[in-house]
Protein backbone atom coordinates (compact mmCIF):
# COMPACT_ATOMS: atom_id res chain seq x y z
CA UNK A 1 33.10 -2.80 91.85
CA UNK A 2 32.79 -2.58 95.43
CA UNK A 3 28.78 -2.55 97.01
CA UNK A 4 27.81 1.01 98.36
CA UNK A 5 27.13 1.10 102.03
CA UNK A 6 23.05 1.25 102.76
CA UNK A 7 21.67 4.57 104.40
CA UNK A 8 18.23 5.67 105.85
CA UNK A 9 18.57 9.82 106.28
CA UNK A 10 16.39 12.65 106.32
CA UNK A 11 16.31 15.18 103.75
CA UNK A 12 15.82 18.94 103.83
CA UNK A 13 12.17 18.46 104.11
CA UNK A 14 12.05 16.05 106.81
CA UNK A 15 11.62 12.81 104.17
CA UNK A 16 13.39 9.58 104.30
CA UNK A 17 15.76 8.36 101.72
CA UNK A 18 17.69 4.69 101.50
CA UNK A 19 19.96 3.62 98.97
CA UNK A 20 17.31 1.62 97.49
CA UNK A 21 15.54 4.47 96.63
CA UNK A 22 17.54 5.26 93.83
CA UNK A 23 18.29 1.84 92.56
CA UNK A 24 17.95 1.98 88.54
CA UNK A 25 19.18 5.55 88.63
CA UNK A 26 22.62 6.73 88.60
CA UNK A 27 23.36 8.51 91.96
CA UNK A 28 25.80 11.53 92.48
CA UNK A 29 26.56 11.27 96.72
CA UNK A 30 28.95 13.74 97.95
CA UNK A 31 29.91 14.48 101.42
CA UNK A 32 30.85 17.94 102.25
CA UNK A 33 31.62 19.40 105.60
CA UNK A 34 29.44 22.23 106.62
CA UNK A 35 26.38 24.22 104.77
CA UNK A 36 26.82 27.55 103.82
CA UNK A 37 30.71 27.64 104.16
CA UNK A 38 32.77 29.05 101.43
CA UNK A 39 34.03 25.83 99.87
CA UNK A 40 30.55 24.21 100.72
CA UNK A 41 28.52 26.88 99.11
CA UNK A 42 31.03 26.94 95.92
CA UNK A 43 30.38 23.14 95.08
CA UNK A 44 26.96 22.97 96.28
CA UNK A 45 26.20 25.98 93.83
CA UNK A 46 28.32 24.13 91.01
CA UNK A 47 25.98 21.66 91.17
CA UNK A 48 22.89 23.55 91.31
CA UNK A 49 24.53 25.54 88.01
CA UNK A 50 25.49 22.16 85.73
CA UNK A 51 21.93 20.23 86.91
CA UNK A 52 20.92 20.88 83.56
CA UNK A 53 23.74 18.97 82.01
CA UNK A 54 23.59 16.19 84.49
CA UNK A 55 19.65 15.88 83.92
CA UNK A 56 20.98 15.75 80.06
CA UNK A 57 22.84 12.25 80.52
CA UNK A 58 19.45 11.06 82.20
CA UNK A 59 18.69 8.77 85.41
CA UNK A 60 20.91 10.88 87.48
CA UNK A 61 20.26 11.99 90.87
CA UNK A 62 22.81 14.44 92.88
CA UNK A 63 22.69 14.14 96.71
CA UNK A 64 24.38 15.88 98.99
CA UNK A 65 25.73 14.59 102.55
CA UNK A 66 27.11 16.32 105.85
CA UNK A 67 25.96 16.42 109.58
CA UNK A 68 24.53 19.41 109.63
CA UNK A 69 20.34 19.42 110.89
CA UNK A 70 17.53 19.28 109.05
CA UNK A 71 16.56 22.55 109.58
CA UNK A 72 20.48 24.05 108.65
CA UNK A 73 19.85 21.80 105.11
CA UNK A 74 16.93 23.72 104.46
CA UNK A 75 17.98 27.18 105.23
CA UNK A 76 21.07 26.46 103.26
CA UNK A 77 19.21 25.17 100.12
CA UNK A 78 16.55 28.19 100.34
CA UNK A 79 19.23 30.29 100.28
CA UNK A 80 20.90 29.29 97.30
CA UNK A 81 17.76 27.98 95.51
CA UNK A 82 19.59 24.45 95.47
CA UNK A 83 17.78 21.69 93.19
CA UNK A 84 18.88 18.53 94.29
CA UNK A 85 18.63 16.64 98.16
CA UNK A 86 20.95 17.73 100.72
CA UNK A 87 21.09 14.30 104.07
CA UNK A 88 21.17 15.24 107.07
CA UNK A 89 23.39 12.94 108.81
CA UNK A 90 24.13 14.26 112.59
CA UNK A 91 25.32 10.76 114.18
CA UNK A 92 27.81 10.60 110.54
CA UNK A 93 26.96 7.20 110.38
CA UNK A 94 26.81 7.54 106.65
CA UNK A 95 29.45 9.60 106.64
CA UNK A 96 31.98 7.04 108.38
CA UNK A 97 30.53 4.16 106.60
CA UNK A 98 31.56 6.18 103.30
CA UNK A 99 35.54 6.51 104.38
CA UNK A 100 34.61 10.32 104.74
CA UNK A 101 34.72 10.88 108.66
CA UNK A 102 38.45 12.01 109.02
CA UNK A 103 40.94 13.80 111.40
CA UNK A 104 41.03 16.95 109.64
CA UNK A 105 43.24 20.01 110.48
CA UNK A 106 42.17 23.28 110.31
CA UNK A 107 44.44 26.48 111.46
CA UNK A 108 46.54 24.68 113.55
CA UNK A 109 43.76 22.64 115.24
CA UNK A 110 42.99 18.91 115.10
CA UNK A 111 39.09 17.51 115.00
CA UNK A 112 37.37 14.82 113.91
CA UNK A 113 35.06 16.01 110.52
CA UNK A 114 33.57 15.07 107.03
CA UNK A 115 35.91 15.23 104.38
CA UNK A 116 35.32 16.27 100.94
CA UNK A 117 34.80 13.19 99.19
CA UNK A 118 32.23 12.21 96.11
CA UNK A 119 31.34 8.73 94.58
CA UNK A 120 29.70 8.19 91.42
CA UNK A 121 26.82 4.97 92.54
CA UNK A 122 25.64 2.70 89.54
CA UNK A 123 21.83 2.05 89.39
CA UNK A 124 22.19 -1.43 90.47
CA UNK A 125 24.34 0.09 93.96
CA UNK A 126 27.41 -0.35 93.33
CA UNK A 127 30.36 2.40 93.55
CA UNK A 128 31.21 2.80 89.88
CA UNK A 129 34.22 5.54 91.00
CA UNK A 130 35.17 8.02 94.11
CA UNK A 131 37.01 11.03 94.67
CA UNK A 132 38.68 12.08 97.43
CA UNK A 133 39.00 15.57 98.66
CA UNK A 134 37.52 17.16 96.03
CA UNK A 135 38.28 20.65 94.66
CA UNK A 136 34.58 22.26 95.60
CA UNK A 137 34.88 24.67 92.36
CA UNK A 138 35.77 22.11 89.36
CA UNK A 139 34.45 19.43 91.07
CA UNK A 140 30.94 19.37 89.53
CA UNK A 141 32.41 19.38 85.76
CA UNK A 142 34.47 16.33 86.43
CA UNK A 143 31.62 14.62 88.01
CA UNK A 144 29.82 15.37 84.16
CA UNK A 145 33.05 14.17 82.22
CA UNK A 146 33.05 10.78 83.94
CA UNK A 147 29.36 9.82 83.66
CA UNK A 148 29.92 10.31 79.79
CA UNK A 149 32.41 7.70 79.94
CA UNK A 150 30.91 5.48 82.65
CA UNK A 151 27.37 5.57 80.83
CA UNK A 152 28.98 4.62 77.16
């Protein structure tokens, strides 16, 4: 298993989280690209729906990742009553160290931008498994399926 980069972010409150914070827990980190987009809202709300069964496995955290503000984070989890942390991560140093900062295409246009990407993070930091561009609506069920397995 490969070591999971380090971060120091804010969160939709304006408090700090590391990596280290979490160590002894299981930790959900997924990087999406904007708040409050379709695709954005869908998984963010998938996860918000199925907390309850990922509380039910126990020592799991879900955190959320993409360079939108502070401020935008917290609007965006008001709005959809969102349980878990949304990181604010404007420079996408996270991002990048995460594989996740990626020419992207988007109606004919290229750009530089967060992809879709989720890795499951043991509790002592390691990356136990990733995912790359994610499906946003089925995402949060397959995240639940492979905990099972990597907690038995």
């Amino acid at each position: 298993m490969k070591k999971a980069p380090d971060f120091r972010l804010q969160d939709q409150n304006g408090n700090w989280h590391t990596l280290d914070d979490y160590r002894g827990r299981w930790l959900v980190l997924y990087f999406y690209p904007r708040d409050d987009t379709p695709g954005c809202t869908k998984e963010a709300c998938s996860f918000r729906d199925e907390r309850e069964d990922i509380e039910a496995l126990g020592n799991v955290d879900v955190v959320g990742v993409s360079k939108d503000s502070v401020s935008s984070h917290k609007k965006f989890s008001d709005k959809y009553h969102l349980n878990f942390t949304l990181l604010s991560d404007p420079e996408h140093e996270t991002i990048a160290a995460y594989n996740s900062w990626k020419k992207r295409q988007f109606m004919g246009r290229e750009f530089l931008g967060t992809e879709r990407n989720s890795f499951i993070i043991s509790p002592d930091g390691n990356i136990a498994k990733e995912y790359r561009g994610v499906n946003p609506k089925e995402h949060s069920a397959e995240i639940i399926r492979d905990l099972k397995d990597l907690k038995d």
